[in-house]
PDB file of N, CA and C in Angstrom:
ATOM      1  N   UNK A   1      -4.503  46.246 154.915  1.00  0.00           N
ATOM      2  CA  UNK A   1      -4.240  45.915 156.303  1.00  0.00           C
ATOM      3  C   UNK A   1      -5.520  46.003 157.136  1.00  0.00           C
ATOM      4  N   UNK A   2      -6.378  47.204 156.789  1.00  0.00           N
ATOM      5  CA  UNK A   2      -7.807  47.423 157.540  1.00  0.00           C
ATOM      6  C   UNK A   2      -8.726  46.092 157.246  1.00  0.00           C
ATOM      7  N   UNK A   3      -8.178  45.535 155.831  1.00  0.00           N
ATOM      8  CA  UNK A   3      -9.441  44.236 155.586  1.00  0.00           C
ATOM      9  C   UNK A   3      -8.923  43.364 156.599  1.00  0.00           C
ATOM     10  N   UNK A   4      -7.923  43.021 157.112  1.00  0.00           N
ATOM     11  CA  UNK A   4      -7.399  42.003 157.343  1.00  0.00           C
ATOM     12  C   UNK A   4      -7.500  41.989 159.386  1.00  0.00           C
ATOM     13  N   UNK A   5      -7.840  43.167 159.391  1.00  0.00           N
ATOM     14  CA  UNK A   5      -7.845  43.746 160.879  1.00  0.00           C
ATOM     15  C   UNK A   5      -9.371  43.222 161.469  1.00  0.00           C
ATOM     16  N   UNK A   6     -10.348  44.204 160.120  1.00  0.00           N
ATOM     17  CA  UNK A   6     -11.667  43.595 160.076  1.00  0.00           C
ATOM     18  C   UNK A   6     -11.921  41.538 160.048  1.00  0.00           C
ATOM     19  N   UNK A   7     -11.568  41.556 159.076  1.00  0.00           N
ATOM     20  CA  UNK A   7     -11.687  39.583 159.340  1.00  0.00           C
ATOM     21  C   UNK A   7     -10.649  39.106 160.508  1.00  0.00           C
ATOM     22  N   UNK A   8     -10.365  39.620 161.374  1.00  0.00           N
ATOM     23  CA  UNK A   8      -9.470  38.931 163.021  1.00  0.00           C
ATOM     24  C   UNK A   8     -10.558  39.265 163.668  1.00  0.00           C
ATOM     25  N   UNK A   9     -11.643  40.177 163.472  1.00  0.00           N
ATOM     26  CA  UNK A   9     -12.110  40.789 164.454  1.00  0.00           C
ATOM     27  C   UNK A   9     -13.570  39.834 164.108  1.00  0.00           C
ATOM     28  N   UNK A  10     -13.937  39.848 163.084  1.00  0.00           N
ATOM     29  CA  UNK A  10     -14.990  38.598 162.522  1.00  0.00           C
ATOM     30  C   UNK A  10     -15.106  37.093 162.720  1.00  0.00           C
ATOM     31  N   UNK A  11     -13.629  37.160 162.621  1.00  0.00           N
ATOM     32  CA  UNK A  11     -13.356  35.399 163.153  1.00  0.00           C
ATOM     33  C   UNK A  11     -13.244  35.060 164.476  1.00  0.00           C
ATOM     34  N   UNK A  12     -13.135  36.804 165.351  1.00  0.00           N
ATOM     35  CA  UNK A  12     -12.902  35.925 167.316  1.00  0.00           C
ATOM     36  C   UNK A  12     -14.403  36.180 167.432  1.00  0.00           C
ATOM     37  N   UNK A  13     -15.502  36.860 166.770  1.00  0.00           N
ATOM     38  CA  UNK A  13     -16.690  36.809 167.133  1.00  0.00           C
ATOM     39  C   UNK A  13     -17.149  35.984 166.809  1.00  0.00           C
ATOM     40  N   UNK A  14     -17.085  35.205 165.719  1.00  0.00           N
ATOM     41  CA  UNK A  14     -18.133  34.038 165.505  1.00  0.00           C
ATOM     42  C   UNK A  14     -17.574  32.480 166.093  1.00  0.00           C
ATOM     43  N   UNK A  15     -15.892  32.688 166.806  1.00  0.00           N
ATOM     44  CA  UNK A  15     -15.251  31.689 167.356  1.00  0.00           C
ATOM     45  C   UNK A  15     -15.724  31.606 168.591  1.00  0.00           C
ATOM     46  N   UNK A  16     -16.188  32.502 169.195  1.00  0.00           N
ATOM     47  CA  UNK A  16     -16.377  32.971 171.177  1.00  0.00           C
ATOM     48  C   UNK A  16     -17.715  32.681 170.988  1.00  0.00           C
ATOM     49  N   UNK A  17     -18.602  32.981 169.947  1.00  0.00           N
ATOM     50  CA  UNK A  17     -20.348  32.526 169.762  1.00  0.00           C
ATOM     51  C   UNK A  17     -20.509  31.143 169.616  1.00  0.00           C
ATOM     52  N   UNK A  18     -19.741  30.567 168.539  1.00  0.00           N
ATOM     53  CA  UNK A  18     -19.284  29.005 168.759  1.00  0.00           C
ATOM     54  C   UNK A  18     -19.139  28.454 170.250  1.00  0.00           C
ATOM     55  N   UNK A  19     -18.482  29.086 170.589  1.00  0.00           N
ATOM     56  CA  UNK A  19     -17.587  28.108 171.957  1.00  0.00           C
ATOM     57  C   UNK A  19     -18.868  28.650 173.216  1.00  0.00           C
ATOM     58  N   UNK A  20     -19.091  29.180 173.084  1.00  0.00           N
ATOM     59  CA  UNK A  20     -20.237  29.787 174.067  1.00  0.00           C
ATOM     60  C   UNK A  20     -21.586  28.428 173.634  1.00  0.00           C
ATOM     61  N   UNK A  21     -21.925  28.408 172.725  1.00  0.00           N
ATOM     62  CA  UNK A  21     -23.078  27.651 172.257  1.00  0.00           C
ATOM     63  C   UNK A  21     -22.590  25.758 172.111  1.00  0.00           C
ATOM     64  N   UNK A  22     -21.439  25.470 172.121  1.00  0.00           N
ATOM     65  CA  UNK A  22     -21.007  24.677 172.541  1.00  0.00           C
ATOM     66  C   UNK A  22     -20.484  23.933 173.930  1.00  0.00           C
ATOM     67  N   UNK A  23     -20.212  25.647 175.097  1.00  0.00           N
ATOM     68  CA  UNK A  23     -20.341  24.662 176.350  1.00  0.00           C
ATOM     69  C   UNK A  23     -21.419  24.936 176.969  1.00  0.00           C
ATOM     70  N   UNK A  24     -22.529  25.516 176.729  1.00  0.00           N
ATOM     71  CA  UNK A  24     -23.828  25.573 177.366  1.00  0.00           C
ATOM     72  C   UNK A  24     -25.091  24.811 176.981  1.00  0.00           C
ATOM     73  N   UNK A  25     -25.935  25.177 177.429  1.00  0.00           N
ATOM     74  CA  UNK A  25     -27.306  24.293 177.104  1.00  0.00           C
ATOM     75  C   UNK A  25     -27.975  25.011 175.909  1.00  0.00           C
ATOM     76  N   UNK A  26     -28.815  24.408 175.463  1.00  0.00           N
ATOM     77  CA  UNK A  26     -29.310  25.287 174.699  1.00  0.00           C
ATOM     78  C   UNK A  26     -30.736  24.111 174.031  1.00  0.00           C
ATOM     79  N   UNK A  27     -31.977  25.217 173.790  1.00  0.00           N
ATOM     80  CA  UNK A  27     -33.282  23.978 173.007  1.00  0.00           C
ATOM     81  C   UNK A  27     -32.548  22.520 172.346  1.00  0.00           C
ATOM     82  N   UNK A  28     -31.760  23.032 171.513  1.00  0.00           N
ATOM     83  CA  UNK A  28     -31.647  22.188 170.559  1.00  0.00           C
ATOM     84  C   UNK A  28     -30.025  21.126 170.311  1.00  0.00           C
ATOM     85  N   UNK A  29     -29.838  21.206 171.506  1.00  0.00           N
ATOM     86  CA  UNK A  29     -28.999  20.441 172.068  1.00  0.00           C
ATOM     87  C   UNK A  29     -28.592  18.788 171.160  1.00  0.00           C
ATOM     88  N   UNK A  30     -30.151  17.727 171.540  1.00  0.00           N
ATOM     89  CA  UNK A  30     -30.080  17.089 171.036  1.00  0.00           C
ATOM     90  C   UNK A  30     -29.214  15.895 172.138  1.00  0.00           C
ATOM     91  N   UNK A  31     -29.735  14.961 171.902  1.00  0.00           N
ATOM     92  CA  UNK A  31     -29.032  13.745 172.421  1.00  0.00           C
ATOM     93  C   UNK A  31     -27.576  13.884 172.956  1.00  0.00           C
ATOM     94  N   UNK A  32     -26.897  13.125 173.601  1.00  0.00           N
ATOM     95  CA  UNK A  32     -25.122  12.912 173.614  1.00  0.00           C
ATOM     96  C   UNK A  32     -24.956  11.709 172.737  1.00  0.00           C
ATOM     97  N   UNK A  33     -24.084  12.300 172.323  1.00  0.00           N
ATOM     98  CA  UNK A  33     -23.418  10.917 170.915  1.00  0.00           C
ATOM     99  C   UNK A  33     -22.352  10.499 172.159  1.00  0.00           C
ATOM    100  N   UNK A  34     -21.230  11.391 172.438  1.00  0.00           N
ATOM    101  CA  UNK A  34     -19.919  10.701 173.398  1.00  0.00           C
ATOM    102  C   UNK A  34     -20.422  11.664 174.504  1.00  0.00           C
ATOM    103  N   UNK A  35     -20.276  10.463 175.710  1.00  0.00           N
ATOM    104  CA  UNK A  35     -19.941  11.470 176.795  1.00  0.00           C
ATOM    105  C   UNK A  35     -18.589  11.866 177.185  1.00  0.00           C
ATOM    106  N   UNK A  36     -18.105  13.001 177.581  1.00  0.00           N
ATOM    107  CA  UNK A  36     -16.874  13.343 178.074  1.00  0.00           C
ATOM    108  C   UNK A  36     -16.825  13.530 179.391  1.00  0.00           C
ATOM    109  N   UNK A  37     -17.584  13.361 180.302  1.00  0.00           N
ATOM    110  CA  UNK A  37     -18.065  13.887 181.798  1.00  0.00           C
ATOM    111  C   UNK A  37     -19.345  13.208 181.802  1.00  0.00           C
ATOM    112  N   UNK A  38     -19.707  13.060 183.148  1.00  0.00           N
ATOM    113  CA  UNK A  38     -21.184  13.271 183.456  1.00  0.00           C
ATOM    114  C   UNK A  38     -21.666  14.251 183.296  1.00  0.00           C
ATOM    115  N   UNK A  39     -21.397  15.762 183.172  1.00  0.00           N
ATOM    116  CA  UNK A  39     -22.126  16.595 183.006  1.00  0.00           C
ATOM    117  C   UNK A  39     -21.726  17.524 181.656  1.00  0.00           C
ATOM    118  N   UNK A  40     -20.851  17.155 180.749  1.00  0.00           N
ATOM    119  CA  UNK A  40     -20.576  17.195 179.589  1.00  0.00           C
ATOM    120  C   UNK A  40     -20.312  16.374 178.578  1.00  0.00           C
ATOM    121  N   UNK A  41     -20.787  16.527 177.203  1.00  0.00           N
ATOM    122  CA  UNK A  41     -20.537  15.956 176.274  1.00  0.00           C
ATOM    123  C   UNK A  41     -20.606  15.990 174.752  1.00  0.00           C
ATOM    124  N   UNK A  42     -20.886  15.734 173.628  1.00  0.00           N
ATOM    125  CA  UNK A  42     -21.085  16.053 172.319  1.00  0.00           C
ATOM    126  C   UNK A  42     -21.906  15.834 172.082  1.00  0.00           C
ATOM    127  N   UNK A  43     -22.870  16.559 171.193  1.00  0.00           N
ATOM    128  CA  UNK A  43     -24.380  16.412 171.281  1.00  0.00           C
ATOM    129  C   UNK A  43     -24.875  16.848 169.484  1.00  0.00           C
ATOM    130  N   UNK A  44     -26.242  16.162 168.931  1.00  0.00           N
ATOM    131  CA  UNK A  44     -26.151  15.699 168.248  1.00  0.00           C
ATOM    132  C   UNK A  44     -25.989  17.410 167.697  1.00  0.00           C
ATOM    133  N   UNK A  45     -26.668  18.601 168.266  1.00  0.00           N
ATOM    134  CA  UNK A  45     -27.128  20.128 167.752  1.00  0.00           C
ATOM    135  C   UNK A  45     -25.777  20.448 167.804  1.00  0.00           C
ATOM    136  N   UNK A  46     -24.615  19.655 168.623  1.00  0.00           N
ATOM    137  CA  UNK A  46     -22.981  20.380 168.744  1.00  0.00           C
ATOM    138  C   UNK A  46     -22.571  20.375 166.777  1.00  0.00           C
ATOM    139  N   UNK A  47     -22.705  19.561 166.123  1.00  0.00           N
ATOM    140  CA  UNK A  47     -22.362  19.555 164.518  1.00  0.00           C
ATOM    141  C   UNK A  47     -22.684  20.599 164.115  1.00  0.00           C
ATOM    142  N   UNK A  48     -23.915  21.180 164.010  1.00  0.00           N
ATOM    143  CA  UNK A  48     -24.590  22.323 163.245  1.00  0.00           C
ATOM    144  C   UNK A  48     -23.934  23.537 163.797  1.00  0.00           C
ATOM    145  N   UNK A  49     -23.455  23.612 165.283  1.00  0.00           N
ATOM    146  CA  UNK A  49     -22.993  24.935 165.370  1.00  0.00           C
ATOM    147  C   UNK A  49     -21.640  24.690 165.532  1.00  0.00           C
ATOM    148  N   UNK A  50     -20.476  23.618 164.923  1.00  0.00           N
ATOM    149  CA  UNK A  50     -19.184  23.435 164.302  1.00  0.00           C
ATOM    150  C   UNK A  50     -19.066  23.947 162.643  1.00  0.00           C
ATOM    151  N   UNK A  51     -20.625  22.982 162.272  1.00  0.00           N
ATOM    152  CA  UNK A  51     -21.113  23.203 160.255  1.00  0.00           C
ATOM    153  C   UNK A  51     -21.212  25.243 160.217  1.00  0.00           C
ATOM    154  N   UNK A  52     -21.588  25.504 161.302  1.00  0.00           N
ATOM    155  CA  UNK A  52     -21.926  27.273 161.089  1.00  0.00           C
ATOM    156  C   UNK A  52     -20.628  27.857 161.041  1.00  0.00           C
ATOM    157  N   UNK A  53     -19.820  27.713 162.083  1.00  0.00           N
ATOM    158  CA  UNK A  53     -18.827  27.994 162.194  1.00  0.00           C
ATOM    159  C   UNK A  53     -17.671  28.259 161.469  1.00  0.00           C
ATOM    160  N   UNK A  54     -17.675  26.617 160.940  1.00  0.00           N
ATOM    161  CA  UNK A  54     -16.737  26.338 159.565  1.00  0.00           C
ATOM    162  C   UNK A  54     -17.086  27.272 158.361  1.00  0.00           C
ATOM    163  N   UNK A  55     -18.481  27.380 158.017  1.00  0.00           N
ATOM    164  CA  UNK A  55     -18.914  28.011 156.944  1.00  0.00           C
ATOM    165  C   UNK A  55     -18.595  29.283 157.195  1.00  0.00           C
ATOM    166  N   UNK A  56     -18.797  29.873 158.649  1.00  0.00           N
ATOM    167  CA  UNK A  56     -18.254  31.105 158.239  1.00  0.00           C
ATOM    168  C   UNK A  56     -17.074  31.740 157.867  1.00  0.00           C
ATOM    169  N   UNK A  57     -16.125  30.928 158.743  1.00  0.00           N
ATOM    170  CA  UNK A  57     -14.672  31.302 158.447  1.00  0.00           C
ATOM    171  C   UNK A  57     -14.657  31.158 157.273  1.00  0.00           C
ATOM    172  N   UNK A  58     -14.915  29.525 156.317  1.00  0.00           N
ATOM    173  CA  UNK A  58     -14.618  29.707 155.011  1.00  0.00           C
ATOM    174  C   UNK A  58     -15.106  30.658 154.129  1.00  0.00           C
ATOM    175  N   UNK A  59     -16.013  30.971 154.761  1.00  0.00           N
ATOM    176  CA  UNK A  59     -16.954  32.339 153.602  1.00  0.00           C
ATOM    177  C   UNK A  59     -15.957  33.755 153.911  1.00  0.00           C
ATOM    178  N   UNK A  60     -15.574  34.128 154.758  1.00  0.00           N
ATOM    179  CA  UNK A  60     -14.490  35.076 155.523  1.00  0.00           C
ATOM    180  C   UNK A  60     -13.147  35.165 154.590  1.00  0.00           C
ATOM    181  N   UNK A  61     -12.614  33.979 154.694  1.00  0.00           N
ATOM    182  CA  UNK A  61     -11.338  33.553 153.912  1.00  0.00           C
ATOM    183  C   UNK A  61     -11.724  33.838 152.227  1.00  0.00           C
ATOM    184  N   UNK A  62     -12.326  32.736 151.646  1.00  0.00           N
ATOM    185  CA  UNK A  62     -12.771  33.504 150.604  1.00  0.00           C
ATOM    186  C   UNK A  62     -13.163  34.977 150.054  1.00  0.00           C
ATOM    187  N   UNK A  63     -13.725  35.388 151.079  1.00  0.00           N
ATOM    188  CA  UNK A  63     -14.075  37.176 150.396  1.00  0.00           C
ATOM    189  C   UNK A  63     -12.422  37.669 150.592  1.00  0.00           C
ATOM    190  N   UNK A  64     -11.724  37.377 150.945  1.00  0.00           N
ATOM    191  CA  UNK A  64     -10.287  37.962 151.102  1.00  0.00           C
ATOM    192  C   UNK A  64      -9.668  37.436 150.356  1.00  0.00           C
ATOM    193  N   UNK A  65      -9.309  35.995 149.942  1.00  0.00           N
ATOM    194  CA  UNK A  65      -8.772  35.944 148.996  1.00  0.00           C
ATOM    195  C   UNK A  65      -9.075  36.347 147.455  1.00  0.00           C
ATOM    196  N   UNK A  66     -10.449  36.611 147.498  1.00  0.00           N
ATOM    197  CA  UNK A  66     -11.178  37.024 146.428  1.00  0.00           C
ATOM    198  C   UNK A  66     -10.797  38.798 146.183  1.00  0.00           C
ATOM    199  N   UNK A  67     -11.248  39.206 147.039  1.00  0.00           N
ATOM    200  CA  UNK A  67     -10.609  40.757 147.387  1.00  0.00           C
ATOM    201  C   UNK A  67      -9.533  41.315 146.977  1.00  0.00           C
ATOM    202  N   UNK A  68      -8.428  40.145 146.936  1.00  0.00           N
ATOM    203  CA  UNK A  68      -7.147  40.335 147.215  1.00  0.00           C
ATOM    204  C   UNK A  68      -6.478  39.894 145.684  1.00  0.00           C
ATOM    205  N   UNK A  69      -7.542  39.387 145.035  1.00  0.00           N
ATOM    206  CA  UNK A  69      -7.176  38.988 143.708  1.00  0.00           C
ATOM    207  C   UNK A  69      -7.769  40.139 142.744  1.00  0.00           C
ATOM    208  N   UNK A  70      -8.596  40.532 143.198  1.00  0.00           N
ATOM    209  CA  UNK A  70      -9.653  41.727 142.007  1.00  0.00           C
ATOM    210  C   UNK A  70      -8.735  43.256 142.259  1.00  0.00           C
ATOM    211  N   UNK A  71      -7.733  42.945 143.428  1.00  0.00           N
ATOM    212  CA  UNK A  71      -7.254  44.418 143.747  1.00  0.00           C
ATOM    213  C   UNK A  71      -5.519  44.289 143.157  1.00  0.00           C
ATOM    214  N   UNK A  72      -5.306  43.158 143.136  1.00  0.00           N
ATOM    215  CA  UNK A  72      -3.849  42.753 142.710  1.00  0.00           C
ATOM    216  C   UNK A  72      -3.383  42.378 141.280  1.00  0.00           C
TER     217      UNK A  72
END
């Protein structure tokens, strides 16, 4: 139950670091592919910190299901 407490608590931190780095500015921004606003939009650096994201959860999920097989 403690692993499982730990990865909720792993996944709203690297979800709120995501979403933070997605509605702000940042160096590496990169072009707008779509605009959604004039003063917002999708940008080419928005992929890499969706690609981080994804990887982490999946790396997260895996050590638990992995965990959960070596203990069962």
């Amino acid at each position: 139950m403690l692993r499982w407490l730990f990865a909720i608590v792993i996944a709203g931190i690297v979800s709120a670091f995501a979403v933070l780095l997605l509605t702000g500015e940042y160096i590496n921004d990169g072009p707008v592919l779509v605009a959604l606003s004039e003063e917002h939009g999708i940008h080419t650096g928005d992929f890499f910190v969706v690609t981080g994201w994804a990887a982490a959860l999946l790396s997260e999920a895996g050590l638990l299901l992995v965990g959960a097989r070596t203990r069962g």
